[in-house]
N, C-alpha and C. Protein backbone atom coordinates (compact mmCIF):
# COMPACT_ATOMS: atom_id res chain seq x y z
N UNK A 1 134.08 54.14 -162.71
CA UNK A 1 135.29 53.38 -162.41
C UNK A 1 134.89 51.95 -162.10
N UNK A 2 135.50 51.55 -162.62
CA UNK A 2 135.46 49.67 -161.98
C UNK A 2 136.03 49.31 -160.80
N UNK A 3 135.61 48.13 -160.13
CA UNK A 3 135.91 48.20 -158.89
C UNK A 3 134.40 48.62 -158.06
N UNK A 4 135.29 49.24 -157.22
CA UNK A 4 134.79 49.60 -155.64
C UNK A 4 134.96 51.07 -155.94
N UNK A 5 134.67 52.00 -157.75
CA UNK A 5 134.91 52.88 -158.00
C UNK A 5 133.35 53.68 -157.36
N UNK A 6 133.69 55.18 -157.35
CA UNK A 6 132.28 55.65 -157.20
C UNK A 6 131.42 55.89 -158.90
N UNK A 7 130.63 56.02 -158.60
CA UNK A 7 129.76 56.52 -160.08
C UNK A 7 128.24 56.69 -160.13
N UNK A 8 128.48 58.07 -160.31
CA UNK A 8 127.21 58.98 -159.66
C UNK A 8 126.42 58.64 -158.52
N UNK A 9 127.77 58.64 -157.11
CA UNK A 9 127.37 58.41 -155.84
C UNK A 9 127.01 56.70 -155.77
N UNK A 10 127.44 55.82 -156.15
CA UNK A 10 126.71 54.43 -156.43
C UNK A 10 128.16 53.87 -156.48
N UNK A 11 128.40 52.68 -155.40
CA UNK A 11 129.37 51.68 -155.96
C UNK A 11 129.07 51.11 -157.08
N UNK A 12 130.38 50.33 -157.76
CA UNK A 12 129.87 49.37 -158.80
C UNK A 12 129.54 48.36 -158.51
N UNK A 13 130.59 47.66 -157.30
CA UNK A 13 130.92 46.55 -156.96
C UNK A 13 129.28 46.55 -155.49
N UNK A 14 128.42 47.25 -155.03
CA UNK A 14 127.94 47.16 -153.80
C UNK A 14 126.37 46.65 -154.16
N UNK A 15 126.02 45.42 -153.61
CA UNK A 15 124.82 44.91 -153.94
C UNK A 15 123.30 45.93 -154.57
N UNK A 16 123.20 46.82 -152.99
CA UNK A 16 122.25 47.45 -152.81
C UNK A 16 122.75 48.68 -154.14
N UNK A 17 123.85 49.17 -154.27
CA UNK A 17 123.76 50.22 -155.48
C UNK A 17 123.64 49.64 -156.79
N UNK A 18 123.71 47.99 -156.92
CA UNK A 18 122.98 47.59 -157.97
C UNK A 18 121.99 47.46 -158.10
N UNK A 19 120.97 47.45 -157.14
CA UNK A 19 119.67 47.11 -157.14
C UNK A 19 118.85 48.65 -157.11
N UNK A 20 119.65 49.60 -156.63
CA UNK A 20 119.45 51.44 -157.05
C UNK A 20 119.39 51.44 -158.55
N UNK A 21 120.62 50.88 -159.17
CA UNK A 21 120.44 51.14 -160.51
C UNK A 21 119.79 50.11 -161.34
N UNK A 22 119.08 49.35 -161.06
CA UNK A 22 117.85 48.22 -161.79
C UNK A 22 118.65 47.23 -161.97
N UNK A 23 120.14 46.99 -162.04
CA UNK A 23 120.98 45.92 -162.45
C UNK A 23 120.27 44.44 -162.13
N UNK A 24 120.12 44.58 -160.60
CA UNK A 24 119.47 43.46 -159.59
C UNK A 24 118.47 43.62 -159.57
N UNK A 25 117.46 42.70 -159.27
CA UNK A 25 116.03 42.45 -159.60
C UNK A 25 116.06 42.91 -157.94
N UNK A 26 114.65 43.57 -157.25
CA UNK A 26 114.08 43.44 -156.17
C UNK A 26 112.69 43.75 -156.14
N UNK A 27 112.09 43.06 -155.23
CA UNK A 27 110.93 43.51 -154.71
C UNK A 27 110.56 45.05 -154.49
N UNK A 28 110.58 45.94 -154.96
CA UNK A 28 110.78 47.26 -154.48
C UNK A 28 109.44 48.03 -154.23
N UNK A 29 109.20 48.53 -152.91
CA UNK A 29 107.42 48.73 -152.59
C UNK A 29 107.76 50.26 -152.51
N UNK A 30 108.88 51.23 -152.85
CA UNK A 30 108.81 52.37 -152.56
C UNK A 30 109.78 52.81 -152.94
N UNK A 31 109.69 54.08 -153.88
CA UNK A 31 111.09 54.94 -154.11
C UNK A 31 110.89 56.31 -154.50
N UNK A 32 111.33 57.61 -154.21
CA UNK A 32 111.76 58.40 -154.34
C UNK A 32 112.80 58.92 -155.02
N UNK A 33 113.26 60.68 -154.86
CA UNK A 33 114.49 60.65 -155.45
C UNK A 33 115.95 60.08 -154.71
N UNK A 34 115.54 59.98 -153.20
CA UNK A 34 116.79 59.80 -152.27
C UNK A 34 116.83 58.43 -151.56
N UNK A 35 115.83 57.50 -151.81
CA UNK A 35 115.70 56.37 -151.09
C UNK A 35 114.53 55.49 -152.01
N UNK A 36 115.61 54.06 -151.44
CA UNK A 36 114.09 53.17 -151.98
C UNK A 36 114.17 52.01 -151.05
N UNK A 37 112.85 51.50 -150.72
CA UNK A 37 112.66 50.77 -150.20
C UNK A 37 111.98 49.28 -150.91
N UNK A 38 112.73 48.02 -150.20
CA UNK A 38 112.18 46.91 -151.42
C UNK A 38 112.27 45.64 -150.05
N UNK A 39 111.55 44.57 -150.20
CA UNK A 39 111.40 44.00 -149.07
C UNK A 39 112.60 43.16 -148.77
N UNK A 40 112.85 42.79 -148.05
CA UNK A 40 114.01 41.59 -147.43
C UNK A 40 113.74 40.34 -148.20
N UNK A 41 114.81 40.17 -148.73
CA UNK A 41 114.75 38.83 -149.16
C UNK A 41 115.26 37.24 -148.52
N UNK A 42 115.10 37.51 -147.55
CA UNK A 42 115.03 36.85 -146.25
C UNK A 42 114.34 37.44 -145.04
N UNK A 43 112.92 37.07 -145.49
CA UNK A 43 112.51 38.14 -144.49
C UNK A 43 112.61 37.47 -143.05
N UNK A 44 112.27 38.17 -141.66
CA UNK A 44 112.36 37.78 -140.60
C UNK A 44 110.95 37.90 -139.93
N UNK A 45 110.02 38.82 -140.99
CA UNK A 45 108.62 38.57 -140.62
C UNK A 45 107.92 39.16 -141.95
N UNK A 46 106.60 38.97 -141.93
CA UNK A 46 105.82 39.14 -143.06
C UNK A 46 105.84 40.47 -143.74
N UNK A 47 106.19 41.20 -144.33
CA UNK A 47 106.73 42.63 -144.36
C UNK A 47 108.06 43.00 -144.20
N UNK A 48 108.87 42.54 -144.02
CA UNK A 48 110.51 42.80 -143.30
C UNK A 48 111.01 43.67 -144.99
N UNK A 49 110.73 44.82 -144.68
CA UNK A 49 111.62 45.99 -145.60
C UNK A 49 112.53 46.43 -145.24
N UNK A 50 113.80 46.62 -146.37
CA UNK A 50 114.83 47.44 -145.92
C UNK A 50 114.35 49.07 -146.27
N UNK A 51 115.08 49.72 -146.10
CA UNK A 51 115.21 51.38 -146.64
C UNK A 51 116.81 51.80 -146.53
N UNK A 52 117.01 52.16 -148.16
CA UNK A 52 117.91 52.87 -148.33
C UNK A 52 118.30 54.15 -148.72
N UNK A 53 119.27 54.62 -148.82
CA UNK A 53 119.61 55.72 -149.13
C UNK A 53 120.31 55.39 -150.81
N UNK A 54 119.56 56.08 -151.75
CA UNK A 54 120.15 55.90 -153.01
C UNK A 54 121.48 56.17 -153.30
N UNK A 55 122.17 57.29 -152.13
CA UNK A 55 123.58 57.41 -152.40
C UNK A 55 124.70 56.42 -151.61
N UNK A 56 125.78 56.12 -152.51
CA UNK A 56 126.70 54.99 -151.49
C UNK A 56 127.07 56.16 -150.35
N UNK A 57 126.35 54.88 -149.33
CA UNK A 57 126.82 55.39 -147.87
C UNK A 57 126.99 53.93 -146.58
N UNK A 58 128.09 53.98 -146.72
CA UNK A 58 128.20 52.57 -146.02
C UNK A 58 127.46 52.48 -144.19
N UNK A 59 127.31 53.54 -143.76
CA UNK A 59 126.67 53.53 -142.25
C UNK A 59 125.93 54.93 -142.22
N UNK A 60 125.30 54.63 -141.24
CA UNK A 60 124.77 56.20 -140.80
C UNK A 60 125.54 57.20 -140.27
N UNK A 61 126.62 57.08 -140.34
CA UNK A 61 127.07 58.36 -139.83
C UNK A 61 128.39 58.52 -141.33
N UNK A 62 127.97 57.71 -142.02
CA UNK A 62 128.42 58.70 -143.32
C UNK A 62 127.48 59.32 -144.06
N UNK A 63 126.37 59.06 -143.87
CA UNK A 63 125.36 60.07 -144.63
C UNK A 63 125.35 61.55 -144.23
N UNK A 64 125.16 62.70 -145.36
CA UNK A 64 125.35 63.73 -145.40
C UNK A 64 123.82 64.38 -144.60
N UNK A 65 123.93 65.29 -143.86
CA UNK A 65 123.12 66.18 -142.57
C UNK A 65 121.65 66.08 -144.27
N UNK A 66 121.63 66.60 -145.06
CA UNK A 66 120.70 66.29 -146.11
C UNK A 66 119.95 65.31 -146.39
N UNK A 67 120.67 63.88 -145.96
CA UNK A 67 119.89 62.71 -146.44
C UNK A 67 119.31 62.01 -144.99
N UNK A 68 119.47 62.88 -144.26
CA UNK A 68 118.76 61.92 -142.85
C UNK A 68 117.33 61.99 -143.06
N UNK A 69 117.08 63.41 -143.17
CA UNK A 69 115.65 63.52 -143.12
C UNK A 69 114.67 62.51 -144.50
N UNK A 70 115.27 62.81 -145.25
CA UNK A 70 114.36 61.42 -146.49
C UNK A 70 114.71 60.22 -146.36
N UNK A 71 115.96 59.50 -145.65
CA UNK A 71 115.76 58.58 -145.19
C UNK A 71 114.98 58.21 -144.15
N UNK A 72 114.56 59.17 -143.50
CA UNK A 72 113.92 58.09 -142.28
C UNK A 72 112.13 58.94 -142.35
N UNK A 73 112.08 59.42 -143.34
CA UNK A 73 110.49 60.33 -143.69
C UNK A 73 110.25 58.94 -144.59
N UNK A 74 110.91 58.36 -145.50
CA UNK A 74 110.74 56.88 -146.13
C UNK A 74 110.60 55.88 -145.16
N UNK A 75 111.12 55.64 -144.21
CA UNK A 75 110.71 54.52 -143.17
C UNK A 75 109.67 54.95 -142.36
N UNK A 76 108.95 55.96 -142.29
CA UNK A 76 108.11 55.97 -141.20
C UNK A 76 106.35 55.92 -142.74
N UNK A 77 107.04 56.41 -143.80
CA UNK A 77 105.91 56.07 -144.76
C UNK A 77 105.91 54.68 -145.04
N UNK A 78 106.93 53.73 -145.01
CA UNK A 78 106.78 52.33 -144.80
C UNK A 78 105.95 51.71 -144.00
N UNK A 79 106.40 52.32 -142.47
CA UNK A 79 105.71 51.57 -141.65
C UNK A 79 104.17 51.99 -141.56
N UNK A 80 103.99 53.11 -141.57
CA UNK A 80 102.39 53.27 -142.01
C UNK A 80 101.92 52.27 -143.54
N UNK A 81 102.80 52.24 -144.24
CA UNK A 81 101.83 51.45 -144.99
C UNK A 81 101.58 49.72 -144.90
N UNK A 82 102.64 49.16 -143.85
CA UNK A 82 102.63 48.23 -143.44
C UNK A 82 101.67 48.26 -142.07
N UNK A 83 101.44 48.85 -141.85
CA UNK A 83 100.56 49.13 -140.62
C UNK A 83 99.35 48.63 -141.04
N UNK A 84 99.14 49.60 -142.07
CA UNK A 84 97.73 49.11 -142.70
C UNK A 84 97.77 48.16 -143.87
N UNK A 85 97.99 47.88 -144.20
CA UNK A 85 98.19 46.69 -145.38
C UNK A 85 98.47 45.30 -144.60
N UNK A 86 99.00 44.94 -143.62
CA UNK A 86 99.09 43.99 -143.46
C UNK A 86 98.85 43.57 -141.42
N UNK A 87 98.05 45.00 -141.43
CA UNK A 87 97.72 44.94 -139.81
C UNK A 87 98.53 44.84 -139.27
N UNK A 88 99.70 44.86 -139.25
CA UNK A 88 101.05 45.21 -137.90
C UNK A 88 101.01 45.62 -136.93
N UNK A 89 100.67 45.18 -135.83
CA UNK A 89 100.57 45.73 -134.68
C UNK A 89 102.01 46.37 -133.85
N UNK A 90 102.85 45.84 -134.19
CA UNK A 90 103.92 47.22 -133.94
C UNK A 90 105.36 46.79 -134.43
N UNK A 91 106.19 47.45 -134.49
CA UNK A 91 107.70 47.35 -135.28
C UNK A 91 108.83 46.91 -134.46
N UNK A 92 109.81 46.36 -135.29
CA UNK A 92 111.29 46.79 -134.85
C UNK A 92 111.81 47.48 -135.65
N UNK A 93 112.46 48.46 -135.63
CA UNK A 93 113.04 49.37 -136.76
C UNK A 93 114.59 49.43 -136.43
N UNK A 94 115.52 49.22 -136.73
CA UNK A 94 116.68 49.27 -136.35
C UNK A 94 118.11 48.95 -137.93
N UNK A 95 118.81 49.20 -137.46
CA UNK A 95 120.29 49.46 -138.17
C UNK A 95 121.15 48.59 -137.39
N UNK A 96 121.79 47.70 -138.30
CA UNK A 96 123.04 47.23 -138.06
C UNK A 96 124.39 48.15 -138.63
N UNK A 97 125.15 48.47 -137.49
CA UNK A 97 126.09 49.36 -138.19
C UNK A 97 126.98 48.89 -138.23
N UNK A 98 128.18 48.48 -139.22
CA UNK A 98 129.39 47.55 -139.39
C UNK A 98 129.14 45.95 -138.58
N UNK A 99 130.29 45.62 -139.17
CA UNK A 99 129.80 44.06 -139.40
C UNK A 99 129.60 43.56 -138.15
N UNK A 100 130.75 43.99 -137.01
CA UNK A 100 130.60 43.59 -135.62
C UNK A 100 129.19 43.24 -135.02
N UNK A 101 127.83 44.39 -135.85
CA UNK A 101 126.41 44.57 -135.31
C UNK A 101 125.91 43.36 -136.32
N UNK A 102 126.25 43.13 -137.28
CA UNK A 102 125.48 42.03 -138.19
C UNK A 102 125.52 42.21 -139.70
N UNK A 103 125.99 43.49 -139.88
CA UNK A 103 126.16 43.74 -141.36
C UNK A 103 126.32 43.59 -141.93
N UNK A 104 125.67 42.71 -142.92
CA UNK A 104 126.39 42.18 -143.89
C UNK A 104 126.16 43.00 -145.40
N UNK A 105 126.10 43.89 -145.93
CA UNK A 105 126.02 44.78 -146.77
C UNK A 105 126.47 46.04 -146.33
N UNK A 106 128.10 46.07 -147.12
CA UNK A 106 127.91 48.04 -146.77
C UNK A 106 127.41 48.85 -147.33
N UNK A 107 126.08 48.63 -146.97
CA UNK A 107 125.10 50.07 -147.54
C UNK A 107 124.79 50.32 -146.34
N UNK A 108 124.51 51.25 -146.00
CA UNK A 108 123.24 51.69 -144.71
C UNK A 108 121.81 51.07 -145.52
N UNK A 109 121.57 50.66 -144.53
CA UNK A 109 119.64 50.25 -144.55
C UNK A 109 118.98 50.14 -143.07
N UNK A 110 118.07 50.34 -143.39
CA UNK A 110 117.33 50.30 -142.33
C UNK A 110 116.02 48.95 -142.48
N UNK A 111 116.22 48.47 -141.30
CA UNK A 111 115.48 47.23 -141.23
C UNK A 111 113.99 47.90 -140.89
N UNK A 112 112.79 47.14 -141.59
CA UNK A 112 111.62 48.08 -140.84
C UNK A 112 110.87 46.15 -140.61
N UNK A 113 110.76 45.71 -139.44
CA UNK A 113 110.36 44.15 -139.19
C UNK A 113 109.02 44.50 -138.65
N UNK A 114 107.97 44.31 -139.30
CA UNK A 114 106.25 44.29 -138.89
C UNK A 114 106.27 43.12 -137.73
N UNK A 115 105.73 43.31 -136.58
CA UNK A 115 105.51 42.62 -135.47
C UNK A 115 103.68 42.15 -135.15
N UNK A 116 104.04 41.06 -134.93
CA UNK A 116 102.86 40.38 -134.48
C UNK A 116 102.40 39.92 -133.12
N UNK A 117 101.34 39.70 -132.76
CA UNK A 117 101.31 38.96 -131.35
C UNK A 117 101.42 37.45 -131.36
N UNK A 118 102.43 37.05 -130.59
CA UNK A 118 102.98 36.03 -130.94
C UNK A 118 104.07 35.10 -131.67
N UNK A 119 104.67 36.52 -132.17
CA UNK A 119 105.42 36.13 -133.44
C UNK A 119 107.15 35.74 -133.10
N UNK A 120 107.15 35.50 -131.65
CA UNK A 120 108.08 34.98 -131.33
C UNK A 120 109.36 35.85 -130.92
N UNK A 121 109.48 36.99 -131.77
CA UNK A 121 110.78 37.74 -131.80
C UNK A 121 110.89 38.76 -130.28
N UNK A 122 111.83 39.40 -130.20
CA UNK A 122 112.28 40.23 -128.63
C UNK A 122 112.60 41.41 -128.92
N UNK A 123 112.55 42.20 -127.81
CA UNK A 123 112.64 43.72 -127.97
C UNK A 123 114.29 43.60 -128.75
N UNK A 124 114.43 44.99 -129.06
CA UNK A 124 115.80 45.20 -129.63
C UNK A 124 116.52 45.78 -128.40
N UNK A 125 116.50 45.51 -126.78
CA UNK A 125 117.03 45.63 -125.69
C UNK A 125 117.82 44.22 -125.41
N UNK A 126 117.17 43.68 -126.46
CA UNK A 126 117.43 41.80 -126.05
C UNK A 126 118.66 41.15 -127.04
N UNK A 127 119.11 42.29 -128.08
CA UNK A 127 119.70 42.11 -129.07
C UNK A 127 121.67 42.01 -128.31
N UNK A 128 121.78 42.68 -127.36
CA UNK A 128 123.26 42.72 -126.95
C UNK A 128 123.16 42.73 -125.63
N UNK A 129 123.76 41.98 -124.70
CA UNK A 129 124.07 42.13 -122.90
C UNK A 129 125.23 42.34 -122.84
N UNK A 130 125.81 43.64 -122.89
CA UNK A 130 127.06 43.54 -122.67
C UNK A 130 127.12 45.04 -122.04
N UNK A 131 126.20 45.18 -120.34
CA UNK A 131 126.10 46.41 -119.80
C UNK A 131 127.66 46.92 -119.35
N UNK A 132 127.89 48.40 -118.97
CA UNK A 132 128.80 49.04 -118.81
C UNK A 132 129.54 48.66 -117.64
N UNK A 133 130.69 48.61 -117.39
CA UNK A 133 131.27 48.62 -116.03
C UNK A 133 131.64 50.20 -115.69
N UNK A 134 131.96 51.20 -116.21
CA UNK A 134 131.92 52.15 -115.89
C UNK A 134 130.63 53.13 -115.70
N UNK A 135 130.64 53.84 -114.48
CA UNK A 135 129.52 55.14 -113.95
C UNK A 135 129.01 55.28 -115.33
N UNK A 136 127.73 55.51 -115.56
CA UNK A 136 126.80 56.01 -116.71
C UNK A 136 126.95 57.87 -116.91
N UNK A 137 127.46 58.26 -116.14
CA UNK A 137 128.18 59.37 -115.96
C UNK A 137 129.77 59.83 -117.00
N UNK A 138 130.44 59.02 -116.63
CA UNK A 138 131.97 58.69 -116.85
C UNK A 138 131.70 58.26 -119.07
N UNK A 139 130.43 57.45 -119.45
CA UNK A 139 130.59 57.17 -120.73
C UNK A 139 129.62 58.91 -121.16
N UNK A 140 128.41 59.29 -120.48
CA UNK A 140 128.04 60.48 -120.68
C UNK A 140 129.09 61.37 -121.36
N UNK A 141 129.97 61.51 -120.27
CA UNK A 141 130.70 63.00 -120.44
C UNK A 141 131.92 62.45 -121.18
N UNK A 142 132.02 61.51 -121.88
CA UNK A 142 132.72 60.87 -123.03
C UNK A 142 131.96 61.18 -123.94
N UNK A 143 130.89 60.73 -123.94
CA UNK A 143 129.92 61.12 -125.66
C UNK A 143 129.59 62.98 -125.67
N UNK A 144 129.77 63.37 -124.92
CA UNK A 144 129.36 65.19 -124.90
C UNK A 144 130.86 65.67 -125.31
N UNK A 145 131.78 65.35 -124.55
CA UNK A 145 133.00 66.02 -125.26
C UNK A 145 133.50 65.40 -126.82
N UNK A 146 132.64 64.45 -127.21
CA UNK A 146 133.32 63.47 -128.64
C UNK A 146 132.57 64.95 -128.97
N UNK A 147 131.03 64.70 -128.73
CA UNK A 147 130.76 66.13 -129.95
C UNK A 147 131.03 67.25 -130.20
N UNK A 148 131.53 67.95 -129.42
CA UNK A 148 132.29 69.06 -129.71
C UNK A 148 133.57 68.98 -129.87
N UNK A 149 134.42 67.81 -130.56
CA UNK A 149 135.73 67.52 -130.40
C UNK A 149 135.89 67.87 -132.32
């Protein structure tokens, strides 16, 4: 379908499912049958890979209980190979989920950012201050009854 149609799990219209189907050129350091990974093209450090999920899935919590595990068995084979290939002494690994977080692509990806000493950047604790006014209790037993709801 044209558009924002599906076709074989792949937008037409969605960057990253063009670059699944070779349309778009990328850097691509890794792929499988369920994910590929290709570097940032803006990177934010020397290594800065995304990882995707080959099927259109606009966030992580639309991906199917099936594709968690090869998505994130692909990011942790990333970061080992960035580990060693380019000496990384340790990561940020994180997801922007909808745009509010930074998103600017609805695909799910996962950011994998190789860290250096010195390299300027902050924990991902440093990324939002916007602590709770309600008991840590009171949002608890909000997220335990969502899941069984």
């Amino acid at each position: 379908m044209e558009g924002g149609g599906l076709e074989t799990g792949l937008m037409t219209d969605c960057l990253f499912c063009k670059i699944v189907k070779k349309e778009i050129p990328a850097m691509i350091v890794y792929e499988d049958d369920a994910t590929l990974g290709f570097l940032d093209v803006h990177p934010r450090a020397p290594g800065h890979m995304l990882v995707i999920p080959k099927s259109h899935r606009a966030t992580i919590t639309e991906l199917e209980s099936g594709e968690v595990g090869p998505l994130f068995l692909a990011v942790r084979k990333l970061a080992r190979a960035a580990e060693r290939a380019l000496k990384a002494e340790g990561f940020t690994i994180g997801i922007n989920h909808g745009a509010v977080s930074g998103q600017e692509v609805a695909h799910l990806h996962v950011h994998i950012m190789p860290r250096f000493t010195g390299d300027g950047g902050g924990s991902i604790q440093s990324v939002v201050g916007n602590p709770p006014d309600e008991p840590l209790a009171s949002i608890r037993d909000r997220i335990v009854q969502s899941i069984h709801d």
